[in-house]
Protein backbone atom coordinates (compact mmCIF):
# COMPACT_ATOMS: atom_id res chain seq x y z
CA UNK A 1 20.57 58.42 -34.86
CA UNK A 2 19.86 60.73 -31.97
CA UNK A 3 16.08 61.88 -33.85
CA UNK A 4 14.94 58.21 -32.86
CA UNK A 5 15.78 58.33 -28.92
CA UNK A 6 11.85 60.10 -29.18
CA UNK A 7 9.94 57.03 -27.34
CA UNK A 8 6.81 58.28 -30.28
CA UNK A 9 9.65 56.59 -32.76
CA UNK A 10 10.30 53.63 -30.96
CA UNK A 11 8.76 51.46 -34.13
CA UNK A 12 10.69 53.24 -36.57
CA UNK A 13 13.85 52.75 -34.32
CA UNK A 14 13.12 49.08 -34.30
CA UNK A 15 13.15 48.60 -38.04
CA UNK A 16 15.79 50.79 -38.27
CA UNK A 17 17.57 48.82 -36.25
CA UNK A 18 16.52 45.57 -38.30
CA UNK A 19 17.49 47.40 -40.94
CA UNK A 20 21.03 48.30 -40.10
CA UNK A 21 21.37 44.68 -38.84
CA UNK A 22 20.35 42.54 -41.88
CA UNK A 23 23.08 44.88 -43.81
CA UNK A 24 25.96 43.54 -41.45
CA UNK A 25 24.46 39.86 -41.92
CA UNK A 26 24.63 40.74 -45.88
CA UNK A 27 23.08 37.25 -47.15
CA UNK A 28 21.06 38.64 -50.30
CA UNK A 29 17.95 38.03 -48.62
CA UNK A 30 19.56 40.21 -45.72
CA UNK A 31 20.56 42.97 -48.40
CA UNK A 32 16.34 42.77 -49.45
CA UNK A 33 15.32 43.03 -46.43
CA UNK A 34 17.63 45.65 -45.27
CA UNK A 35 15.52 47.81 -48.11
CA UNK A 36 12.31 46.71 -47.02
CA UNK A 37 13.23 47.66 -42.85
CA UNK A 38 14.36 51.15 -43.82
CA UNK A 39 11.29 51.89 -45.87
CA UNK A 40 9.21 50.53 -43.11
CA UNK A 41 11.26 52.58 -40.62
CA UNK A 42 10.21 55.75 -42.14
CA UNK A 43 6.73 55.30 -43.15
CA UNK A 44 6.67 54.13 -38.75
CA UNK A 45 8.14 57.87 -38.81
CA UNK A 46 5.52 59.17 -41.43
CA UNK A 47 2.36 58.05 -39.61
CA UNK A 48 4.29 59.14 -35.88
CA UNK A 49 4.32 62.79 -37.27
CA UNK A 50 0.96 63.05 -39.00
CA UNK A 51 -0.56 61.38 -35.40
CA UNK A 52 1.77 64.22 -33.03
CA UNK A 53 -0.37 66.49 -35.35
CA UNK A 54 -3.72 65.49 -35.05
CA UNK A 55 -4.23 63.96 -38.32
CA UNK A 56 -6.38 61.05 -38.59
CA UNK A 57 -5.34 57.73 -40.65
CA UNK A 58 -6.88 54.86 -41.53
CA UNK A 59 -3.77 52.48 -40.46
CA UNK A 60 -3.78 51.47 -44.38
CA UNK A 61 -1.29 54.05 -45.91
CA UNK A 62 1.60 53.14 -47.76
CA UNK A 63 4.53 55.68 -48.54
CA UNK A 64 2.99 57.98 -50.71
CA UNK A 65 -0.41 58.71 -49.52
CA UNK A 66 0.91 59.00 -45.96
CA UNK A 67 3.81 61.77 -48.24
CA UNK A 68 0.50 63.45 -49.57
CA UNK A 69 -1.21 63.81 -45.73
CA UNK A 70 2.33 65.25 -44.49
CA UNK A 71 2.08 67.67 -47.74
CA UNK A 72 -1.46 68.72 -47.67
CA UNK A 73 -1.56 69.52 -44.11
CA UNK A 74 1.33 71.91 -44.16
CA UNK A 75 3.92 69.49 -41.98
CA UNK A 76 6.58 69.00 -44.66
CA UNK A 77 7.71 70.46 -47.30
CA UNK A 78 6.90 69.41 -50.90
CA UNK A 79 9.80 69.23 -51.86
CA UNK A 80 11.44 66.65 -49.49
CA UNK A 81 9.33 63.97 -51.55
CA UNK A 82 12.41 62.42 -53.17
CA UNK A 83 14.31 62.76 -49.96
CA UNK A 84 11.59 61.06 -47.70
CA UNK A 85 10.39 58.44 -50.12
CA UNK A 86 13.34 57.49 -51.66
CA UNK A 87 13.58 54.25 -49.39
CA UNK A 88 10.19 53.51 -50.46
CA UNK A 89 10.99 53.63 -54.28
CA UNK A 90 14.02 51.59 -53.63
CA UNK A 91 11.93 48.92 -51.71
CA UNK A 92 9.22 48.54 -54.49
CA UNK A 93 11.76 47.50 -57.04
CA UNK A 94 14.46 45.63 -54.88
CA UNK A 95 12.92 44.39 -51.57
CA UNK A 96 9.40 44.71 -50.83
CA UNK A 97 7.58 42.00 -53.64
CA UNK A 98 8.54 38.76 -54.28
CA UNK A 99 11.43 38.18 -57.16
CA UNK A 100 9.19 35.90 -59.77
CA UNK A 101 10.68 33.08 -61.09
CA UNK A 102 14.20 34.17 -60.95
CA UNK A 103 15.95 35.44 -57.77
CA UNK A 104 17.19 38.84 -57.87
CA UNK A 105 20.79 40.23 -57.21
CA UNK A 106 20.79 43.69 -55.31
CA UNK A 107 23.00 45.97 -57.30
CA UNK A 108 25.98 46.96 -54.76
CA UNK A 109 25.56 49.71 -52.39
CA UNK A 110 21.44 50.11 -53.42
CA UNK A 111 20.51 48.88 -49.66
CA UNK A 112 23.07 51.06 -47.90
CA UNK A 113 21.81 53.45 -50.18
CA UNK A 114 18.30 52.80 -49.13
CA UNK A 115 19.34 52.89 -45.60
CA UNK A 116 21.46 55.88 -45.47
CA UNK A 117 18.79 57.68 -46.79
CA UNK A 118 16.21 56.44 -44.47
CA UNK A 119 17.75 57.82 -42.22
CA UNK A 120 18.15 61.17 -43.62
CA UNK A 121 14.71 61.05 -43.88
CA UNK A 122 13.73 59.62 -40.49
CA UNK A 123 15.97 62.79 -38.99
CA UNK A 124 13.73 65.08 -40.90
CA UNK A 125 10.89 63.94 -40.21
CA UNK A 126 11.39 63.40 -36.28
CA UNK A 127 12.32 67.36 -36.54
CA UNK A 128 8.96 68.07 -37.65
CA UNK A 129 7.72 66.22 -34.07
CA UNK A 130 5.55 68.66 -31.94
């Protein structure tokens, strides 16, 4: 992914990087947090791009209210929000809270799924950089 050689994205590349690498380790706790790395990898992007622009955080956004910042101020596009955040929705259901009382199997492909589309979204994103 050439859009994260930016040193600005050098957290997102890092959990990108986690990310890719608990998908070759492939345990099911790998495949979880596979999900939970790529989502983290592009909200990293998310809060790089609304701080190239200016636009003050308070370090506590998740995925969606850092979507809305990148919306309202006119950085992205509106509708990208299924595109961006769809690591995000994947991670809330299959990686980012704990399983209960029963352990959860990953459906196949849902955390290269996740991934992929990270980064998609990651690329986007970084093309939005200042």
């Amino acid at each position: 992914m050439d859009a994260l050689t930016d040193p600005r994205l050098a957290g997102a590349e890092a959990e990108f990087e986690q990310a890719m690498q608990h998908l070759r380790d492939g345990s099911e706790k790998d495949i979880e947090d596979a999900i939970d790395e790529a989502a983290k990898s592009v909200e990293g992007a998310m809060k790089v791009l609304l701080d190239a622009h200016g636009v003050d955080l308070t370090g506590k956004e998740t995925a969606w209210p850092l979507f809305g910042v990148l919306t309202k101020s006119v950085i992205v596009e509106a509708e990208a929000e299924n595109a961006v955040l769809g690591a995000a929705r994947v991670r809330n259901e299959w990686g980012g809270h704990g399983a209960g009382a029963s352990p959860r199997a990953t459906p196949p492909g849902l955390a290269e799924l996740a991934v992929h589309g990270a980064a998609s979204a990651v690329t986007y994103l970084a093309s939005r950089l200042p």
